[in-house]
Protein backbone atom coordinates (compact mmCIF):
# COMPACT_ATOMS: atom_id res chain seq x y z
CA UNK A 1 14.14 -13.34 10.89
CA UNK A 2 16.03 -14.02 14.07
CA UNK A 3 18.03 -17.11 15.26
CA UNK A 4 18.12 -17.91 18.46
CA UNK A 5 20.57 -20.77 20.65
CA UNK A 6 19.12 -22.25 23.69
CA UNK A 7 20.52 -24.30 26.05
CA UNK A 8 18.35 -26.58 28.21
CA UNK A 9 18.33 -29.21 30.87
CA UNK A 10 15.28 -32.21 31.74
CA UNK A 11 14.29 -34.99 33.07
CA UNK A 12 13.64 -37.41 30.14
CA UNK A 13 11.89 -39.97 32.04
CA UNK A 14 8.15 -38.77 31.14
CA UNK A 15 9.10 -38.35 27.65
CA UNK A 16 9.59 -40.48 24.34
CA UNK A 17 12.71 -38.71 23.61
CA UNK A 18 13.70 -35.27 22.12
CA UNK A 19 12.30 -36.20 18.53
CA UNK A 20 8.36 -34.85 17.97
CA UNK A 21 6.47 -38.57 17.56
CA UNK A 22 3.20 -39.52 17.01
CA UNK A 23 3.36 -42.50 20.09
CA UNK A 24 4.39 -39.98 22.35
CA UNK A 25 4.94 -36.76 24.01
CA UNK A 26 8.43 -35.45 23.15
CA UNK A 27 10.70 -32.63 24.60
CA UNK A 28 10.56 -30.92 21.26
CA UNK A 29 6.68 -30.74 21.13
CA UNK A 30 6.76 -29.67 24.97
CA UNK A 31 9.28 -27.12 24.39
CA UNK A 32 7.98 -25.80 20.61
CA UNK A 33 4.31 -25.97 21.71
CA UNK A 34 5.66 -23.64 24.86
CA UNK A 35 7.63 -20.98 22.63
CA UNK A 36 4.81 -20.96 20.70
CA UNK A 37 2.73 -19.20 23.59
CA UNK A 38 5.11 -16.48 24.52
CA UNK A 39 6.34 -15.42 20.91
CA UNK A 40 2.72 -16.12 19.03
CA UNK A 41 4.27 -18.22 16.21
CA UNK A 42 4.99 -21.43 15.69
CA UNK A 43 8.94 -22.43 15.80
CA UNK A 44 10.80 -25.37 14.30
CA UNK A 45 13.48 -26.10 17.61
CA UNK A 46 16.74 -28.06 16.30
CA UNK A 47 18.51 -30.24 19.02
CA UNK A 48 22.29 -30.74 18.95
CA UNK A 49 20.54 -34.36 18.80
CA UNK A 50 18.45 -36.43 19.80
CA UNK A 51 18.16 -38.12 22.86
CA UNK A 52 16.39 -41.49 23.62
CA UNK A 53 13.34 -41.98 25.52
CA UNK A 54 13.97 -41.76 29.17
CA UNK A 55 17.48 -40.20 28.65
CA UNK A 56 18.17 -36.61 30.32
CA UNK A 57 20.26 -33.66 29.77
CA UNK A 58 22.34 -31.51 31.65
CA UNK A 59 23.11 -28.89 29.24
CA UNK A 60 21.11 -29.49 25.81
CA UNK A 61 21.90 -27.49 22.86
CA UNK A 62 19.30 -26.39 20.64
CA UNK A 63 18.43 -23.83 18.11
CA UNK A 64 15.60 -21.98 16.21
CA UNK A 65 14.08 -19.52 14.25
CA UNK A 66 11.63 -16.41 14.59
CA UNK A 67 10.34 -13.45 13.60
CA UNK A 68 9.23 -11.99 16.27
CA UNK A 69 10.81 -8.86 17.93
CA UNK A 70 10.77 -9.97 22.19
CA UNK A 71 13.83 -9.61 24.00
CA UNK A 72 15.53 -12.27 24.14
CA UNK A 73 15.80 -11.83 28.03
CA UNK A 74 11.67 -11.64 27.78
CA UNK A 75 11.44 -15.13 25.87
CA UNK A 76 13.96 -16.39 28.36
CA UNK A 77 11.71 -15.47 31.54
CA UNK A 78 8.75 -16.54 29.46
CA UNK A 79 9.07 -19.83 28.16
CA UNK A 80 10.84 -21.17 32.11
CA UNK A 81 6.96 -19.46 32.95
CA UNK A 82 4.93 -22.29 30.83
CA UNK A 83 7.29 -25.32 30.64
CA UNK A 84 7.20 -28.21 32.94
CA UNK A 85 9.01 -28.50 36.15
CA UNK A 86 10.80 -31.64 33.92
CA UNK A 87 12.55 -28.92 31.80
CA UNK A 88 14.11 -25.64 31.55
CA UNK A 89 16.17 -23.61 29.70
CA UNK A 90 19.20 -22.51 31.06
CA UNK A 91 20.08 -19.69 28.60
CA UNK A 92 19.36 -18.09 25.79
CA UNK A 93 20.76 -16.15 23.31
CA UNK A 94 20.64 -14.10 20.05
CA UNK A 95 22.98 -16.41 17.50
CA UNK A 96 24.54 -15.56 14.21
CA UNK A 97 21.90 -15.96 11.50
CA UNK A 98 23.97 -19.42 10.11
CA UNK A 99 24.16 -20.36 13.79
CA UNK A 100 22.56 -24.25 13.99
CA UNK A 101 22.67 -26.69 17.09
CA UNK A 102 23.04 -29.93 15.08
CA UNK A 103 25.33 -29.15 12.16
CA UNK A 104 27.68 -26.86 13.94
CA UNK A 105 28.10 -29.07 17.14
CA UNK A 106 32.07 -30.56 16.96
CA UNK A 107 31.69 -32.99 19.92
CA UNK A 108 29.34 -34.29 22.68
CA UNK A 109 29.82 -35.24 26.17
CA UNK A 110 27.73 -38.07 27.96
CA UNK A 111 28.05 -39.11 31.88
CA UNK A 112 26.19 -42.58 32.90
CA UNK A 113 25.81 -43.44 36.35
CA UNK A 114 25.95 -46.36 38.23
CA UNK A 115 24.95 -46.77 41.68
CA UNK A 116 27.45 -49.46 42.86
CA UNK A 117 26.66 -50.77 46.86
CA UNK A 118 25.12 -53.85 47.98
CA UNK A 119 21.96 -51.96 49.67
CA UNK A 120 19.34 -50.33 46.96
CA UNK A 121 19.42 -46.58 47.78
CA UNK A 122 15.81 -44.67 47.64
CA UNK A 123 16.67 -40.81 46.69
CA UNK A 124 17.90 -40.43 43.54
CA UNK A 125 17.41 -43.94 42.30
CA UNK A 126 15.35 -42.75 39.24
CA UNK A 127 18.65 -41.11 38.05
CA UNK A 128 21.03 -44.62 38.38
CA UNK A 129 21.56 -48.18 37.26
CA UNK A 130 21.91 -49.95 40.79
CA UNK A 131 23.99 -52.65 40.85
CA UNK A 132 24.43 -54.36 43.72
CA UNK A 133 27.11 -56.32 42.81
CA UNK A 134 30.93 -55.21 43.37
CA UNK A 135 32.08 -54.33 39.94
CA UNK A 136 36.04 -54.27 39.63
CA UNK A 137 36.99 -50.79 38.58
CA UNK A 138 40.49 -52.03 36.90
CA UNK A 139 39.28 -54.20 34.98
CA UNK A 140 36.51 -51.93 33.68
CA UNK A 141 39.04 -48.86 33.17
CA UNK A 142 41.40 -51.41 31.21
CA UNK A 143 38.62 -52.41 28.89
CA UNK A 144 37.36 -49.21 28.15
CA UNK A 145 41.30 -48.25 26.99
CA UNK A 146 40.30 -50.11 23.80
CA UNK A 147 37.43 -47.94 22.85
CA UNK A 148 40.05 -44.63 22.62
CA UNK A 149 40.47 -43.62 19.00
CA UNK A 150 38.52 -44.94 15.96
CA UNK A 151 36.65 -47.77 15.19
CA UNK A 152 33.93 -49.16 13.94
CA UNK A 153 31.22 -49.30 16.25
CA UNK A 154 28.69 -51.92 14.90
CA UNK A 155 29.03 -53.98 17.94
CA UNK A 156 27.35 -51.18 20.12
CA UNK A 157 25.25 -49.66 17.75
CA UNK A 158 21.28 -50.24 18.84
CA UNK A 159 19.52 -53.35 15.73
CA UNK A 160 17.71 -51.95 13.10
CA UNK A 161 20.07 -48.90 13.17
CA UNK A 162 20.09 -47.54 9.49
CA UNK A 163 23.11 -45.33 9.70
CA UNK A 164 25.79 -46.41 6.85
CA UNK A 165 29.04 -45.65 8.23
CA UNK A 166 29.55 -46.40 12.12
CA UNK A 167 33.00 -45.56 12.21
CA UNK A 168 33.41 -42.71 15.33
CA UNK A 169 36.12 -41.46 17.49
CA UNK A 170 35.83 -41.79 20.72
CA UNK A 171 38.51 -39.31 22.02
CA UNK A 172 37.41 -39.94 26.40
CA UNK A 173 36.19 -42.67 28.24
CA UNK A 174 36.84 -42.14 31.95
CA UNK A 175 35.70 -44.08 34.91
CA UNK A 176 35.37 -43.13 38.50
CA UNK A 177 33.85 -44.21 41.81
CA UNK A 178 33.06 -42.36 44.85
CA UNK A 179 33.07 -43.69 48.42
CA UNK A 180 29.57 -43.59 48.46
CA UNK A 181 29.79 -46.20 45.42
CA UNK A 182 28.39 -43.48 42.64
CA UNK A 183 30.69 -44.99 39.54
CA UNK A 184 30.36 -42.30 36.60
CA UNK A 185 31.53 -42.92 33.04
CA UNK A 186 32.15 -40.23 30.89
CA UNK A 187 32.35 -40.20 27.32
CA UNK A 188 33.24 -37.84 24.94
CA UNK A 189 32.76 -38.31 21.10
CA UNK A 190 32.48 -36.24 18.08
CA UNK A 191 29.29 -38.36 16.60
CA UNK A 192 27.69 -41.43 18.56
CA UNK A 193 25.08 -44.57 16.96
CA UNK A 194 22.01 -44.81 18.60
CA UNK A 195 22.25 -46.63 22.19
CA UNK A 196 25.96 -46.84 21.96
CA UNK A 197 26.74 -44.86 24.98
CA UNK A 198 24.46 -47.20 26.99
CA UNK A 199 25.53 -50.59 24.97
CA UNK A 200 29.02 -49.60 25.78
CA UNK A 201 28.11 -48.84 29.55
CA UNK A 202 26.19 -52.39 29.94
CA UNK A 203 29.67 -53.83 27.80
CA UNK A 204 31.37 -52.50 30.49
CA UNK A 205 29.58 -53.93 33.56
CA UNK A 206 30.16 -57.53 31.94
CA UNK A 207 33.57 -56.89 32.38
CA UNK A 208 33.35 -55.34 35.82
CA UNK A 209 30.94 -58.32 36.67
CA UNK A 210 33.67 -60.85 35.43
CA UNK A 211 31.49 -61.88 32.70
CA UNK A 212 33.94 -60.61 30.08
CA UNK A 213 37.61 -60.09 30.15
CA UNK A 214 39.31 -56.59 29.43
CA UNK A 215 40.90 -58.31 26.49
CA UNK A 216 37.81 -59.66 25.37
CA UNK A 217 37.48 -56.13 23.69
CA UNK A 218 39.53 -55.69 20.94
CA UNK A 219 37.48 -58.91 19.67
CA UNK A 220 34.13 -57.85 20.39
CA UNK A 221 34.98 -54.54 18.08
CA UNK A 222 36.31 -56.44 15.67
CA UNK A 223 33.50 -58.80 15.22
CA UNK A 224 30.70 -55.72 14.73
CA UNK A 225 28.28 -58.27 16.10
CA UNK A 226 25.75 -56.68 18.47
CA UNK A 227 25.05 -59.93 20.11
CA UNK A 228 29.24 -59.80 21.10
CA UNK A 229 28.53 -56.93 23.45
CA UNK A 230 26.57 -56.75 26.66
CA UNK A 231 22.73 -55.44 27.01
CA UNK A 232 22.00 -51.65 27.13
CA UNK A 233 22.43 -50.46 30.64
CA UNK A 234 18.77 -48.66 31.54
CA UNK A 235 18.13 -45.23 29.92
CA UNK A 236 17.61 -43.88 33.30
CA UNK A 237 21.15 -43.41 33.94
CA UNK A 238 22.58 -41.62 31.04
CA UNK A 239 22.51 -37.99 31.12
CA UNK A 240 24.18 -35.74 27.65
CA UNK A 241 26.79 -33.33 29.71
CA UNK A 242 28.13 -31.40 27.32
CA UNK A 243 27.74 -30.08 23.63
CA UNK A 244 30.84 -28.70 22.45
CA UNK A 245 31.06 -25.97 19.16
């Protein structure tokens, strides 16, 4: 038996997330069902995690297992030969036989973007929130200085989450805007609650928006209330970076 690390990027928009489920086609069944074809056995394929419907990656992490005796260079050329023009895999590589993409991963890296002007741009909008409102960078780097460090994350965790403990570290939020108005916020995070990447973006914009002061923050942690926090900023927009081991 041979383990095997891949690391992919797609477009998540077509898809119900990385998760296999039964009301939708997933990146895992895409990409499993396409292995399957060029190595002639079926494969169980372990993201670093999961990402949400409509939610892309840049540089996804994932592992599996297999018997069979290709090249690795030969399943590389392969699988990019079947999949999708929605994903491919960047590399891959033999890994040490206790090598997995979820339990090993330290840290992950996330980058939303916003596409700040007043006029609604056409190429490349499926990849950005527009906004056509000005949203005041200050204030939106001042609030996200409260998310540094630990907390409890309640407030931007997605309802009906079922995870216990929401205590995470957030150990980088940073915010910049181009001339062009492309505002990018990174965030970097050794665990993360479903939807809180894009809770905390849409958190954010209130405050940008003047909806919300900077030192509304503290408070709205605080409370773990949900309702406290702003709406989820659009799936379209949030892209995982980074997986870091």
């Amino acid at each position: 038996m041979r383990n095997f690390k891949i690391t992919l990027e797609y477009d998540g928009a077509a898809y119900c997330g990385w998760q296999r489920q039964q009301n939708g086609i997933s990146i895992q069944q895409i990409l499993e069902e396409a292995m399957e074809r060029i190595i002639g056995e079926r494969v169980s394929i372990i993201a670093s995690g999961r990402t949400d419907a409509g939610v892309h990656a840049l540089n996804q992490v994932a592992s599996f297992k297999a018997q069979t005796a290709l090249a690795v260079n030969k399943i590389f050329l392969g699988v990019n030969s079947v999949l999708p023009d929605d994903i491919v895999v960047k590399d891959a590589q033999e890994a040490p036989p206790d090598f997995n993409a979820l339990k090993d991963a330290k840290g992950k890296v996330y980058v939303y973007r916003i596409r700040n002007q007043s006029l609604r741009p056409v190429l490349g909008r499926q990849y950005d929130w527009f906004i056509r409102f000005r949203l005041d960078l200050e204030r939106m780097r001042r609030a996200a200085s409260y998310l540094i460090g630990e907390h409890d994350f309640s407030c931007f965790c997605a309802t009906g989450c079922d995870i216990k403990s929401r205590v995470r570290t957030v150990s980088r939020l940073d915010i910049v805007r181009n001339d062009d108005g492309l505002m990018e916020i990174t965030v970097e995070s050794g665990g993360f609650l479903r939807h809180m990447v894009r809770n905390i973006v849409g958190t954010l914009v209130d405050v940008g928006r003047g909806k919300l002061k900077p030192e509304d923050m503290p408070e709205i942690i605080a409370s773990c209330d949900r309702k406290r926090a702003g709406m989820a900023a659009p799936a379209c927009g949030l892209f995982l970076k980074e997986v870091k081991y």
